[in-house]
PDB file of N, CA and C in Angstrom:
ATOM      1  N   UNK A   1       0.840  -1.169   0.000  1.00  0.00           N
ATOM      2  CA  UNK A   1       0.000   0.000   0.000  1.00  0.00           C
ATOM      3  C   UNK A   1       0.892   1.242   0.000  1.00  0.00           C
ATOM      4  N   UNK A   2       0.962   2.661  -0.709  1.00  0.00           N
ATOM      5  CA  UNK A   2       1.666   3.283  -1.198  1.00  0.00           C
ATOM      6  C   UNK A   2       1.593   3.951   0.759  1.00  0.00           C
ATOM      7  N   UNK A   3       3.019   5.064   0.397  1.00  0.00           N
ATOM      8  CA  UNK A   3       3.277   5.358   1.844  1.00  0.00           C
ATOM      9  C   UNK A   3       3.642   6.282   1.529  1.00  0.00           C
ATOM     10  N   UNK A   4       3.858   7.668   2.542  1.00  0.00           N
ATOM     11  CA  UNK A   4       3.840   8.983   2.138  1.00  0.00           C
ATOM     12  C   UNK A   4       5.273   9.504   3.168  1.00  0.00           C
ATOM     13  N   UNK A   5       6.579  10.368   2.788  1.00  0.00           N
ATOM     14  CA  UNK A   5       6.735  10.833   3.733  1.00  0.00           C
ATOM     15  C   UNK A   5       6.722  12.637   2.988  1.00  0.00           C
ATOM     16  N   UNK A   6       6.023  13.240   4.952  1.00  0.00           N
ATOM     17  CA  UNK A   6       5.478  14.452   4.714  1.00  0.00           C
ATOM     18  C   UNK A   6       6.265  15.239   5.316  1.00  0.00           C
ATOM     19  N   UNK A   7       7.230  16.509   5.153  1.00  0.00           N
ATOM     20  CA  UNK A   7       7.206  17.143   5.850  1.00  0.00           C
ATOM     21  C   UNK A   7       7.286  18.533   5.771  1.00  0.00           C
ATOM     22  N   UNK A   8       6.931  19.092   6.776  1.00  0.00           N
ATOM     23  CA  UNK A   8       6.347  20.463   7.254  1.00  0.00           C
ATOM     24  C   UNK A   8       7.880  21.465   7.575  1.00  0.00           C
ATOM     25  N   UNK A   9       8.486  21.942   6.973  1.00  0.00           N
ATOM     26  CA  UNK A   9       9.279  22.723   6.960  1.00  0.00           C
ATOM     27  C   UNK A   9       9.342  24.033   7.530  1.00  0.00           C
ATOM     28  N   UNK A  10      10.224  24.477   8.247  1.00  0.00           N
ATOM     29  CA  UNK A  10       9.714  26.129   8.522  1.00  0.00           C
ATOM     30  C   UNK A  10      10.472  27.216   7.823  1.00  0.00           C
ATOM     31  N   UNK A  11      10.535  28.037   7.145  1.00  0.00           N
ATOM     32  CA  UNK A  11      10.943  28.881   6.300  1.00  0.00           C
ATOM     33  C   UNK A  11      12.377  29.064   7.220  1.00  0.00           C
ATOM     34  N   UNK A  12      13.422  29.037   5.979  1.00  0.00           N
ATOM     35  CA  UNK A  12      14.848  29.127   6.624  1.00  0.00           C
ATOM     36  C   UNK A  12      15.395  30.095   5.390  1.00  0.00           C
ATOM     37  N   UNK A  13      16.458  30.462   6.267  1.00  0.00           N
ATOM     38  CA  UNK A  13      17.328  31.698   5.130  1.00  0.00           C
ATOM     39  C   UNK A  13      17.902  31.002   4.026  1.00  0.00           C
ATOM     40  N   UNK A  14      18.182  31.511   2.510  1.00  0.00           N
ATOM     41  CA  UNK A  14      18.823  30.472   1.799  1.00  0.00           C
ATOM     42  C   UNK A  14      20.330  30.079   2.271  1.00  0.00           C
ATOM     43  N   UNK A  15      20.909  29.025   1.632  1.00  0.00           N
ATOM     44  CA  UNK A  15      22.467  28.696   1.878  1.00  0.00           C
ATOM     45  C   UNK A  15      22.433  27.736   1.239  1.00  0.00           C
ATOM     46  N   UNK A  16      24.122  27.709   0.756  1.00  0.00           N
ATOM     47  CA  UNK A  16      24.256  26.867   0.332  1.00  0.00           C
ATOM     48  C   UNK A  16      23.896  25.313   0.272  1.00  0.00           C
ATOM     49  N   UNK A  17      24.219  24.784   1.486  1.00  0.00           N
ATOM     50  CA  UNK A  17      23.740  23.816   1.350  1.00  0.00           C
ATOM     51  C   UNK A  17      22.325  23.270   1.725  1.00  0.00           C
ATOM     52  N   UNK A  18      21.744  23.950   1.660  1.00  0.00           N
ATOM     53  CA  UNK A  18      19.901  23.846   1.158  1.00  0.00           C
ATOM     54  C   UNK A  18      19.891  23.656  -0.088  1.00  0.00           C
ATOM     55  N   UNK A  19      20.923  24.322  -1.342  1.00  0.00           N
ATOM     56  CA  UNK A  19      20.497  24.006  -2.133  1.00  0.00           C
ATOM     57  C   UNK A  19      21.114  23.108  -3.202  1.00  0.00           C
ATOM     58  N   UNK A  20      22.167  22.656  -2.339  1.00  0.00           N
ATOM     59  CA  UNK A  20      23.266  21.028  -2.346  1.00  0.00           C
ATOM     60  C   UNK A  20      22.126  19.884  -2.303  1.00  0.00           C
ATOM     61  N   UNK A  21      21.390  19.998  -0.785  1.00  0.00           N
ATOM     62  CA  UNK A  21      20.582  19.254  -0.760  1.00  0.00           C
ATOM     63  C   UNK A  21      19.265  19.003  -1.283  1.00  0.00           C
ATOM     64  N   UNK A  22      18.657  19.858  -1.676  1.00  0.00           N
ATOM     65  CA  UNK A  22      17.532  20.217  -2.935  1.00  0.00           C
ATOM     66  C   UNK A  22      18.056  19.290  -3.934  1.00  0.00           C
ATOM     67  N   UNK A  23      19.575  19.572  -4.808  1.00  0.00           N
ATOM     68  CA  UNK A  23      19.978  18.916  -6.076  1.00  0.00           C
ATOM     69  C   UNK A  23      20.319  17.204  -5.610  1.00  0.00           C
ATOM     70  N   UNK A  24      20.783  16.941  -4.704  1.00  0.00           N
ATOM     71  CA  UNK A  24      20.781  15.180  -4.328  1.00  0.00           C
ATOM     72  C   UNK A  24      19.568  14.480  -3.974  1.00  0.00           C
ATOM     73  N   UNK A  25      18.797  15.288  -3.574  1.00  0.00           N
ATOM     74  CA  UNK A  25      17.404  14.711  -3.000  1.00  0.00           C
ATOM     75  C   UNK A  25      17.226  13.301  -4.104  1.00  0.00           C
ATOM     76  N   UNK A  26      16.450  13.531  -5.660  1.00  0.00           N
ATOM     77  CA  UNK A  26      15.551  13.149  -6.079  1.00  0.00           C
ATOM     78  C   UNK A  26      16.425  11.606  -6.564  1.00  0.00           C
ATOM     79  N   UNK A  27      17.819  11.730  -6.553  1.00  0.00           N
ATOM     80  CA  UNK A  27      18.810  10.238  -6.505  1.00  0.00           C
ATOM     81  C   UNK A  27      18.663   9.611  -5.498  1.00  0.00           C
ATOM     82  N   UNK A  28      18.305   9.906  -4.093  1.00  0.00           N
ATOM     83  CA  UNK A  28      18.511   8.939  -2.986  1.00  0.00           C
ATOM     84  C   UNK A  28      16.611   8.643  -2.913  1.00  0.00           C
ATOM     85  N   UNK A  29      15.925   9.039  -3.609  1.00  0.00           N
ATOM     86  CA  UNK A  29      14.475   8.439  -3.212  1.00  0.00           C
ATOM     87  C   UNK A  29      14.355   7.613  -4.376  1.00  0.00           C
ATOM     88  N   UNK A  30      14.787   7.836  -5.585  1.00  0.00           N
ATOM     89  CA  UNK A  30      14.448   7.244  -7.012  1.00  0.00           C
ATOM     90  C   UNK A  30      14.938   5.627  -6.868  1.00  0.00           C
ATOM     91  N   UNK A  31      15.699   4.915  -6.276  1.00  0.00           N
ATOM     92  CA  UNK A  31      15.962   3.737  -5.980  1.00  0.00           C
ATOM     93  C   UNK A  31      15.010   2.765  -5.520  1.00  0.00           C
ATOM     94  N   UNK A  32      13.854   3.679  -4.572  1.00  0.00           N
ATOM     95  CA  UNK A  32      13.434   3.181  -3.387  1.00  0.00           C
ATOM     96  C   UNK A  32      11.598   3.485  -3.885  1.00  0.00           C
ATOM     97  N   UNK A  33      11.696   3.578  -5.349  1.00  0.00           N
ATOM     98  CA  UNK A  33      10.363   4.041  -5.989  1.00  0.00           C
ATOM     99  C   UNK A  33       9.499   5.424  -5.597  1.00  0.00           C
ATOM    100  N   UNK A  34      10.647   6.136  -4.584  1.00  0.00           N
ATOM    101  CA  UNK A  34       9.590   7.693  -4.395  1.00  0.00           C
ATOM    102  C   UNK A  34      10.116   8.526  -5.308  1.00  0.00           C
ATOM    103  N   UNK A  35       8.881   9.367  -4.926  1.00  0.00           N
ATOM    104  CA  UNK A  35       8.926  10.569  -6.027  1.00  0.00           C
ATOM    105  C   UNK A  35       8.225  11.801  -5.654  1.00  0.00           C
ATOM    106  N   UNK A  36       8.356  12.958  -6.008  1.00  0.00           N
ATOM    107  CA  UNK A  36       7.849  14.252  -5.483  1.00  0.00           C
ATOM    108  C   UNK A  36       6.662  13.881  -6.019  1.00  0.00           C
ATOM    109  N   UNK A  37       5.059  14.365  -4.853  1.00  0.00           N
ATOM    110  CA  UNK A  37       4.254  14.505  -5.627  1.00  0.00           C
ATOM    111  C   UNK A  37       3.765  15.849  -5.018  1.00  0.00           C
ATOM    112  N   UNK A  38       4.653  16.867  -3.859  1.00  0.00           N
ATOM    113  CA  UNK A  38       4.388  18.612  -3.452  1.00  0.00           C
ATOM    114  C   UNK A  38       6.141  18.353  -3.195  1.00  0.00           C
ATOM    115  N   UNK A  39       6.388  19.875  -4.001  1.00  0.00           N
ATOM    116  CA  UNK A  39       7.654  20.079  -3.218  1.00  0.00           C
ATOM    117  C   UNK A  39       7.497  21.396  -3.173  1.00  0.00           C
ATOM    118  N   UNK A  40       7.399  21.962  -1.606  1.00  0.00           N
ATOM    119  CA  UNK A  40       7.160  23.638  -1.413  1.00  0.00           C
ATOM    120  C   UNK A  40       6.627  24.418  -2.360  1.00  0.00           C
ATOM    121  N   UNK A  41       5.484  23.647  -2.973  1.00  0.00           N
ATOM    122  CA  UNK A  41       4.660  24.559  -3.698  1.00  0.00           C
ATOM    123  C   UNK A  41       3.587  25.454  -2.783  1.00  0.00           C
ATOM    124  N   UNK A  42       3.169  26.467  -3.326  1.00  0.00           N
ATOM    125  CA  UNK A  42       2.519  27.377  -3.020  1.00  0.00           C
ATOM    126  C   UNK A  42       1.367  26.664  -2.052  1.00  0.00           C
ATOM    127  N   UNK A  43       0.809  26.931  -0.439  1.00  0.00           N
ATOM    128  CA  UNK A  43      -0.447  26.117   0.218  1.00  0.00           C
ATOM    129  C   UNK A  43      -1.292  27.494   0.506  1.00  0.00           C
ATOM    130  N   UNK A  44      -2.751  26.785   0.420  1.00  0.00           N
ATOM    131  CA  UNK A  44      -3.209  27.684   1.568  1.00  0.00           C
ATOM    132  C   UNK A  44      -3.838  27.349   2.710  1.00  0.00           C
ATOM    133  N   UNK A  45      -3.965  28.019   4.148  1.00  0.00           N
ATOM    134  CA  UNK A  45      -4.258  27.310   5.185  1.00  0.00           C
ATOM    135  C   UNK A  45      -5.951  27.595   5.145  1.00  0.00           C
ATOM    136  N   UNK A  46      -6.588  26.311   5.269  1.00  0.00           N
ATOM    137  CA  UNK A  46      -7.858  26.388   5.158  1.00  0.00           C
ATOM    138  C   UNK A  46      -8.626  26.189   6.682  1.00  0.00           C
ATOM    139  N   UNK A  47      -7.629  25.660   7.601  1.00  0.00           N
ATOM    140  CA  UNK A  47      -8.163  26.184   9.503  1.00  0.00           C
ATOM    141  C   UNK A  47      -6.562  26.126   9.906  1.00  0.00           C
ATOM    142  N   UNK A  48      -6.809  26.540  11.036  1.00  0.00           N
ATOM    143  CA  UNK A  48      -5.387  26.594  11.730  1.00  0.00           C
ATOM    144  C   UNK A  48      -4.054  27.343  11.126  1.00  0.00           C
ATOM    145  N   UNK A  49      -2.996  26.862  11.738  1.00  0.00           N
ATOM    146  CA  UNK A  49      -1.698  27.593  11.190  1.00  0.00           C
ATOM    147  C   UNK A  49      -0.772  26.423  10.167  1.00  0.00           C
ATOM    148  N   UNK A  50      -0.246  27.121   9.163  1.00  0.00           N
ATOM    149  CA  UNK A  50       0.612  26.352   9.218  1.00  0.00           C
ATOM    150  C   UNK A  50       1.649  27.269   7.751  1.00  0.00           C
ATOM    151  N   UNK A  51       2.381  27.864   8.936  1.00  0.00           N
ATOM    152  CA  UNK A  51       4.049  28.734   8.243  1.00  0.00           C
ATOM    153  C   UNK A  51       4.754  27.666   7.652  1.00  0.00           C
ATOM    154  N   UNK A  52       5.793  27.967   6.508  1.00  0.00           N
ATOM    155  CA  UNK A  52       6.480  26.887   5.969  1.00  0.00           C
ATOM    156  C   UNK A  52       6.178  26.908   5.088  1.00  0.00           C
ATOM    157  N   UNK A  53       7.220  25.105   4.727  1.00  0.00           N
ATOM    158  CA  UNK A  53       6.893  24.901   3.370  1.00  0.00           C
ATOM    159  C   UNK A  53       6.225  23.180   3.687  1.00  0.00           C
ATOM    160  N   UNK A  54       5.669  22.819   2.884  1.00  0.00           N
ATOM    161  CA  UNK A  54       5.060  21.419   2.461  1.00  0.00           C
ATOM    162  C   UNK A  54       6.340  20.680   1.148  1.00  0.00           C
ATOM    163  N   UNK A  55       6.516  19.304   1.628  1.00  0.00           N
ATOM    164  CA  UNK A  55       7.090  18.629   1.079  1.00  0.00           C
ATOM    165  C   UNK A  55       6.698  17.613   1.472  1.00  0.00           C
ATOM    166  N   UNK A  56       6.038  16.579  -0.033  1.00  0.00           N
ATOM    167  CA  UNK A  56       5.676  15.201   0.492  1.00  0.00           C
ATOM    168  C   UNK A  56       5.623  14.623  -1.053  1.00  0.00           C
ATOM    169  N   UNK A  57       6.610  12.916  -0.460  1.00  0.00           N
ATOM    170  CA  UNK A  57       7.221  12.323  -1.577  1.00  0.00           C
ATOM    171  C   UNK A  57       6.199  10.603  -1.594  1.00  0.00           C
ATOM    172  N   UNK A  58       6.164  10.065  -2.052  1.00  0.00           N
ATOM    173  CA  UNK A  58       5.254   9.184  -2.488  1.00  0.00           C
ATOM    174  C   UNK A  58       6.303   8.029  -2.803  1.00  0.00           C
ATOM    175  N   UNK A  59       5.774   7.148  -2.121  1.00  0.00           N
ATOM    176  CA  UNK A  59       6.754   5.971  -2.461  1.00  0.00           C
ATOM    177  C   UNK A  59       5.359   4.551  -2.585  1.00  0.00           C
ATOM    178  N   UNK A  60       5.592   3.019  -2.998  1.00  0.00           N
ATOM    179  CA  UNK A  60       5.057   1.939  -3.194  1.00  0.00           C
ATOM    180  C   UNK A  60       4.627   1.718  -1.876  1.00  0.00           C
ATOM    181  N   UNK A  61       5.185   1.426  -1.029  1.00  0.00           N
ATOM    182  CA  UNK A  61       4.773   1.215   0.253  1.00  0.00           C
ATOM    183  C   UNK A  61       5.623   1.698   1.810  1.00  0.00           C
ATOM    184  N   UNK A  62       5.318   1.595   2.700  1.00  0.00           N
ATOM    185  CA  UNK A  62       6.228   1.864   3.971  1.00  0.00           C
ATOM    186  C   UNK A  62       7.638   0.922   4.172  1.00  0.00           C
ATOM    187  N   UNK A  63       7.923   0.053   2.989  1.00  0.00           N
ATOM    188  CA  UNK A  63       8.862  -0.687   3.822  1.00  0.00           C
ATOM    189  C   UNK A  63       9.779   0.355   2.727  1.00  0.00           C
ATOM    190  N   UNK A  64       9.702   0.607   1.731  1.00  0.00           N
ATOM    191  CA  UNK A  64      10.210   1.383   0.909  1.00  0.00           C
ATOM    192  C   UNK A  64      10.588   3.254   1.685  1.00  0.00           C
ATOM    193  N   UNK A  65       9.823   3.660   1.801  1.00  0.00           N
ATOM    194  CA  UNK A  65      10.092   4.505   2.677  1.00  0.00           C
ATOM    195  C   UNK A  65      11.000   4.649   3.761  1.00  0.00           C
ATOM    196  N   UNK A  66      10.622   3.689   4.363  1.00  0.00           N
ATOM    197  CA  UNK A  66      11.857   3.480   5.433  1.00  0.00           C
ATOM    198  C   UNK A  66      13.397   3.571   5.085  1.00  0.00           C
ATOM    199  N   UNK A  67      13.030   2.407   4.098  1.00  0.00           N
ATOM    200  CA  UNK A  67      14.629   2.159   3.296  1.00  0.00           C
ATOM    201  C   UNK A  67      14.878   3.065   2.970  1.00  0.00           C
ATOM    202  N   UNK A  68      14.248   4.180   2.258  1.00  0.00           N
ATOM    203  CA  UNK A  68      14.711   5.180   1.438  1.00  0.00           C
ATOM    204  C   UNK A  68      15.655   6.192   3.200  1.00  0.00           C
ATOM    205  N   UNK A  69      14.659   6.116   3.856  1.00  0.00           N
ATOM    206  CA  UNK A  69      14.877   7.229   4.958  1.00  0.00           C
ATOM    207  C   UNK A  69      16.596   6.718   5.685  1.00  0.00           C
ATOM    208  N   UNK A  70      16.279   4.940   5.767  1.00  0.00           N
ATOM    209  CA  UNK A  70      17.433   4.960   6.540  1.00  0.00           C
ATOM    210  C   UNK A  70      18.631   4.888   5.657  1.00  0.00           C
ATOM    211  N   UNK A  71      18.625   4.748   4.365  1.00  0.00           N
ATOM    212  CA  UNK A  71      19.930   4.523   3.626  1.00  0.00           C
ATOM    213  C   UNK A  71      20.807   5.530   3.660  1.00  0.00           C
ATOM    214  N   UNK A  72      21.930   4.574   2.941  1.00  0.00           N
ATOM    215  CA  UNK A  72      23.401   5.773   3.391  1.00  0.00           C
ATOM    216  C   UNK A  72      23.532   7.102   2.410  1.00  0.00           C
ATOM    217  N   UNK A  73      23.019   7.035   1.232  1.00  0.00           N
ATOM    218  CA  UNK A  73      22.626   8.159   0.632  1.00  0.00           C
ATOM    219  C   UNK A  73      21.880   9.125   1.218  1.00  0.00           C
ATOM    220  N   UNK A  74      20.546   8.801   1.750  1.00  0.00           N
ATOM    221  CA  UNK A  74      19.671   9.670   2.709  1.00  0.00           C
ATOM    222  C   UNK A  74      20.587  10.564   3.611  1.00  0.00           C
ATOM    223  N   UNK A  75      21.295   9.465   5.031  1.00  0.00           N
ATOM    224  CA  UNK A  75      21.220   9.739   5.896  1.00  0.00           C
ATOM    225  C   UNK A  75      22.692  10.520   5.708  1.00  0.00           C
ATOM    226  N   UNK A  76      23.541  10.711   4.527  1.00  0.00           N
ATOM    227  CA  UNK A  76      24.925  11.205   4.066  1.00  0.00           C
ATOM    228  C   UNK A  76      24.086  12.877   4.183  1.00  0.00           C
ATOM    229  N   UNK A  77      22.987  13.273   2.994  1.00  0.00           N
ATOM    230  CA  UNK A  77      22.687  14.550   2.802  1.00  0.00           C
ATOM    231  C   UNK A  77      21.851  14.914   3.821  1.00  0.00           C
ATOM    232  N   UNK A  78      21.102  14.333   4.359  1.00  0.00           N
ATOM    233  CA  UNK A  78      20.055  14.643   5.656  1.00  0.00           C
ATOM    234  C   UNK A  78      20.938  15.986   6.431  1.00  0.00           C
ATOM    235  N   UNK A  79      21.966  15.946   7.365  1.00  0.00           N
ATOM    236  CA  UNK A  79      22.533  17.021   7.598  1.00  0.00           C
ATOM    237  C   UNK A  79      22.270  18.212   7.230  1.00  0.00           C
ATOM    238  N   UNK A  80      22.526  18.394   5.579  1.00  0.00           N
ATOM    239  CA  UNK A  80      22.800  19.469   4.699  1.00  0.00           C
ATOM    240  C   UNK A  80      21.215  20.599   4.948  1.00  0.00           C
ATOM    241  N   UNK A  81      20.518  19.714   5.530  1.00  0.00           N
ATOM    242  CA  UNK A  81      18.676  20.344   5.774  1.00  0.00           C
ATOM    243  C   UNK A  81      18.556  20.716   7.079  1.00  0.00           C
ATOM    244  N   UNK A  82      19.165  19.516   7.853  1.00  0.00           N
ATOM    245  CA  UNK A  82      18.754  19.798   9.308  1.00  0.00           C
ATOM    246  C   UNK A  82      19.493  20.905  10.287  1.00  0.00           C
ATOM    247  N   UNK A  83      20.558  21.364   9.531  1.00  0.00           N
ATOM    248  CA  UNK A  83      22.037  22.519  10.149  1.00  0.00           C
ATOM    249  C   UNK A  83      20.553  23.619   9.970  1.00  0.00           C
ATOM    250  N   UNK A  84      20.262  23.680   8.807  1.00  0.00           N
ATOM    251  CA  UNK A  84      19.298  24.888   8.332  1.00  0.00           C
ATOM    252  C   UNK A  84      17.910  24.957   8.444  1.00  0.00           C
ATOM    253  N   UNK A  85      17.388  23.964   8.566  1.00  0.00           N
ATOM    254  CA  UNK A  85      15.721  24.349   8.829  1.00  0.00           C
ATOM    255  C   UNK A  85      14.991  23.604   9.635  1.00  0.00           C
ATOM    256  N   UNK A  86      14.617  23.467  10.637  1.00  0.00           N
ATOM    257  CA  UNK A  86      13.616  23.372  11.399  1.00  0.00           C
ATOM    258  C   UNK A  86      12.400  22.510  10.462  1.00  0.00           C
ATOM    259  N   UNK A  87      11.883  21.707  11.385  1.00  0.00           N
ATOM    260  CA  UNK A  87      10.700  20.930  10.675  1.00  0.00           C
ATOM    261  C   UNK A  87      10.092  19.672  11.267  1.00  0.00           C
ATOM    262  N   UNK A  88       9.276  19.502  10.735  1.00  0.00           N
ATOM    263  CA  UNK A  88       8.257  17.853  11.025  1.00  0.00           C
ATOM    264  C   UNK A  88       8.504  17.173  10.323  1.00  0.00           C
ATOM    265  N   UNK A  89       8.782  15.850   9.947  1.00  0.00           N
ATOM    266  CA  UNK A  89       8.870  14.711   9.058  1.00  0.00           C
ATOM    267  C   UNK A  89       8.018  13.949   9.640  1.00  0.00           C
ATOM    268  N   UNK A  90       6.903  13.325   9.148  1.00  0.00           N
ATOM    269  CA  UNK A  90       6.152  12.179   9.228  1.00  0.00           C
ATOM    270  C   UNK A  90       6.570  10.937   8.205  1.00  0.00           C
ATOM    271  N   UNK A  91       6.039  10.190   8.709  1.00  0.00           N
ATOM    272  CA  UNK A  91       5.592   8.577   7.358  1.00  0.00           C
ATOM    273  C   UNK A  91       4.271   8.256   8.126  1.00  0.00           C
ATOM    274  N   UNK A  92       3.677   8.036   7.165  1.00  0.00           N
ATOM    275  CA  UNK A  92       2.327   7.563   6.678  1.00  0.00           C
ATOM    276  C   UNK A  92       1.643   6.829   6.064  1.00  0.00           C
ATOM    277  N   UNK A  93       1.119   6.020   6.164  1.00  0.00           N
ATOM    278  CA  UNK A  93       0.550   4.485   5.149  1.00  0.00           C
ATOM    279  C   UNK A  93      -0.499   5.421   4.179  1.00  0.00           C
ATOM    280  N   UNK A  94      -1.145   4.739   3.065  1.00  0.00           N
ATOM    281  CA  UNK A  94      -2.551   5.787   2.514  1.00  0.00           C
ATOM    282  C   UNK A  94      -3.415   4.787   2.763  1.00  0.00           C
ATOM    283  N   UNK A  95      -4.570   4.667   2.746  1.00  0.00           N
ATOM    284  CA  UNK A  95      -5.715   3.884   2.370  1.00  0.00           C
ATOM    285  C   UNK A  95      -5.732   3.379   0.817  1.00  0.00           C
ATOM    286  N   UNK A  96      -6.461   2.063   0.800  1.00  0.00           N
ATOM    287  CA  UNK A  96      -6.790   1.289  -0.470  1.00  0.00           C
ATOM    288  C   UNK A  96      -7.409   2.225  -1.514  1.00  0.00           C
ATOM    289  N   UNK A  97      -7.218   1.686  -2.682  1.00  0.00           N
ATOM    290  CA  UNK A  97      -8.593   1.741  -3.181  1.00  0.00           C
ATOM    291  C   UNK A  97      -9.556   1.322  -2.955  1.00  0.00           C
ATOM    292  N   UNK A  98     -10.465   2.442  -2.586  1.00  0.00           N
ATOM    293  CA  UNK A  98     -12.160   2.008  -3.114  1.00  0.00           C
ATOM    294  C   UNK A  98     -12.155   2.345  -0.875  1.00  0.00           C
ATOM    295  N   UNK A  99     -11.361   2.696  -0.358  1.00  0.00           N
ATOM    296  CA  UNK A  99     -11.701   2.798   0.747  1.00  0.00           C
ATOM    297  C   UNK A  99     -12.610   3.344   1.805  1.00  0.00           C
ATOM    298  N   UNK A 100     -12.993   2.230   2.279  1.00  0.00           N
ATOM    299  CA  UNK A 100     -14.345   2.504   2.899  1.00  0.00           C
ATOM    300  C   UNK A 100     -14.288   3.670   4.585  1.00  0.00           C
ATOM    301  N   UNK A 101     -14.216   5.035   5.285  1.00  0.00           N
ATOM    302  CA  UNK A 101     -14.207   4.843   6.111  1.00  0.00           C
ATOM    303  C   UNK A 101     -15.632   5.276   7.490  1.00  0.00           C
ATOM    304  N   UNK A 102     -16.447   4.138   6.791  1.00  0.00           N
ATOM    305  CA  UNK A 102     -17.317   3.789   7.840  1.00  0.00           C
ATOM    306  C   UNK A 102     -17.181   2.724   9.245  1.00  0.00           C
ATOM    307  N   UNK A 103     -16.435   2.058   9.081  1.00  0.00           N
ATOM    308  CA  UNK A 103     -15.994   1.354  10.365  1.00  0.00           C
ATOM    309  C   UNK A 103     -15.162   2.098  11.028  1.00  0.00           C
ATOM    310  N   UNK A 104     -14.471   2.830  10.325  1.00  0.00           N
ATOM    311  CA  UNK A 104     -14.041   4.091  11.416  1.00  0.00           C
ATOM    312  C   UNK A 104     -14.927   5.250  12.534  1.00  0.00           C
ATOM    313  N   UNK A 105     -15.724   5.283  11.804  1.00  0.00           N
ATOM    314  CA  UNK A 105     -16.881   6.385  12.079  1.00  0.00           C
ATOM    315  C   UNK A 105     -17.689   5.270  13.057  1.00  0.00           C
ATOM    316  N   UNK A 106     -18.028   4.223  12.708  1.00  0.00           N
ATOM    317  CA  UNK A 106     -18.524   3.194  13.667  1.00  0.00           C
ATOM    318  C   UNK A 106     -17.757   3.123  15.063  1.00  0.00           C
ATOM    319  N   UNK A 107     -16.470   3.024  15.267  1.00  0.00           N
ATOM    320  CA  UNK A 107     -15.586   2.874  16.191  1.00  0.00           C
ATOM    321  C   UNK A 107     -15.731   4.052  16.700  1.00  0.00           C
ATOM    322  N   UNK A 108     -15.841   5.282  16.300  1.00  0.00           N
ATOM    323  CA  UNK A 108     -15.824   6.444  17.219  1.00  0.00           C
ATOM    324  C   UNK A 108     -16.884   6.401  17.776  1.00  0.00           C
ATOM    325  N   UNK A 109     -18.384   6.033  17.161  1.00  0.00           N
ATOM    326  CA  UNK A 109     -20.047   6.168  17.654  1.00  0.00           C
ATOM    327  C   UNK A 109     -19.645   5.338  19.029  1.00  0.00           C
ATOM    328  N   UNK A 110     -19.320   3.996  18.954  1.00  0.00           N
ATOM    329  CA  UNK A 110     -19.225   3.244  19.827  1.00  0.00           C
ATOM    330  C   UNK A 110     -18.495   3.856  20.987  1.00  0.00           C
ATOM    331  N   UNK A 111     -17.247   4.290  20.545  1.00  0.00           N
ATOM    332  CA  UNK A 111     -16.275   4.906  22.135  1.00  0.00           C
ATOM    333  C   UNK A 111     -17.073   6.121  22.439  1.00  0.00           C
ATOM    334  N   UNK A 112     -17.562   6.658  22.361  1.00  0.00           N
ATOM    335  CA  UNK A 112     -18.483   8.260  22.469  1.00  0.00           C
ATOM    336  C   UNK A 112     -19.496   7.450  23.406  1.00  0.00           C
ATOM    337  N   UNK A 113     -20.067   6.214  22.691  1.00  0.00           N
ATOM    338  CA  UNK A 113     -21.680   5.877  23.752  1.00  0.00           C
ATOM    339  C   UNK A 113     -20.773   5.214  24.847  1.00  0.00           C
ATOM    340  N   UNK A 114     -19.524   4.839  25.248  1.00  0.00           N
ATOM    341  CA  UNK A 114     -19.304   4.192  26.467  1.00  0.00           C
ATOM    342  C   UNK A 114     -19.043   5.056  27.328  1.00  0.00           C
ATOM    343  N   UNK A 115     -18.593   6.688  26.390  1.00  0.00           N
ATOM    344  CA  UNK A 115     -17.815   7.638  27.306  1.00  0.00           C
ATOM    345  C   UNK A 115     -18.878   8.172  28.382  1.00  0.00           C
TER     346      UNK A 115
END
């Protein structure tokens, strides 16, 4: 099931190596079947806050993701981001196709009538 990693960036000054690491990025995910599907494109906040940038790459599944995250390519340029910007990284599974979520909504009715 395809797997997402997301993250929430907070606006950082340019430098060099932000943009070292921008140009290696798309070699250390392309192995591991991810691929940009937002990279700090333009958002707008529709409740709440959220300053930054959005970046989230799309891979086949979570075991892929992982790999991508822990490999030695990754974890070589990872640095080159983290000296400079502040941020959230998630991973995330997606739902199927055709996904149903009423047994979800069921599970909440239920914990609500015990509360």
């Amino acid at each position: 099931m395809t797997a997402y990693v997301i993250a929430h960036l907070q606006d950082a000054a340019p430098h060099p190596e932000i943009a070292e690491y921008i140009e290696r990025l798309p070699s250390t995910f392309a192995p591991h079947g991810g691929r940009y599907l937002v990279h700090a494109t333009a958002h707008e906040v529709l409740e709440g806050g959220w300053p930054g940038a959005v970046v989230m790459i799309g891979f086949p599944g979570a075991a892929e993701a992982r790999a991508w995250w822990d490999s030695p390519a990754y974890r070589e340029i990872a640095p080159l981001r983290s000296r400079h910007i502040e941020g959230d990284i998630i991973l995330v599974g997606g739902v199927p196709e055709g996904y149903d979520p009423a047994p979800a909504a069921r599970a909440v009715r239920e914990a609500a009538a015990r509360a």
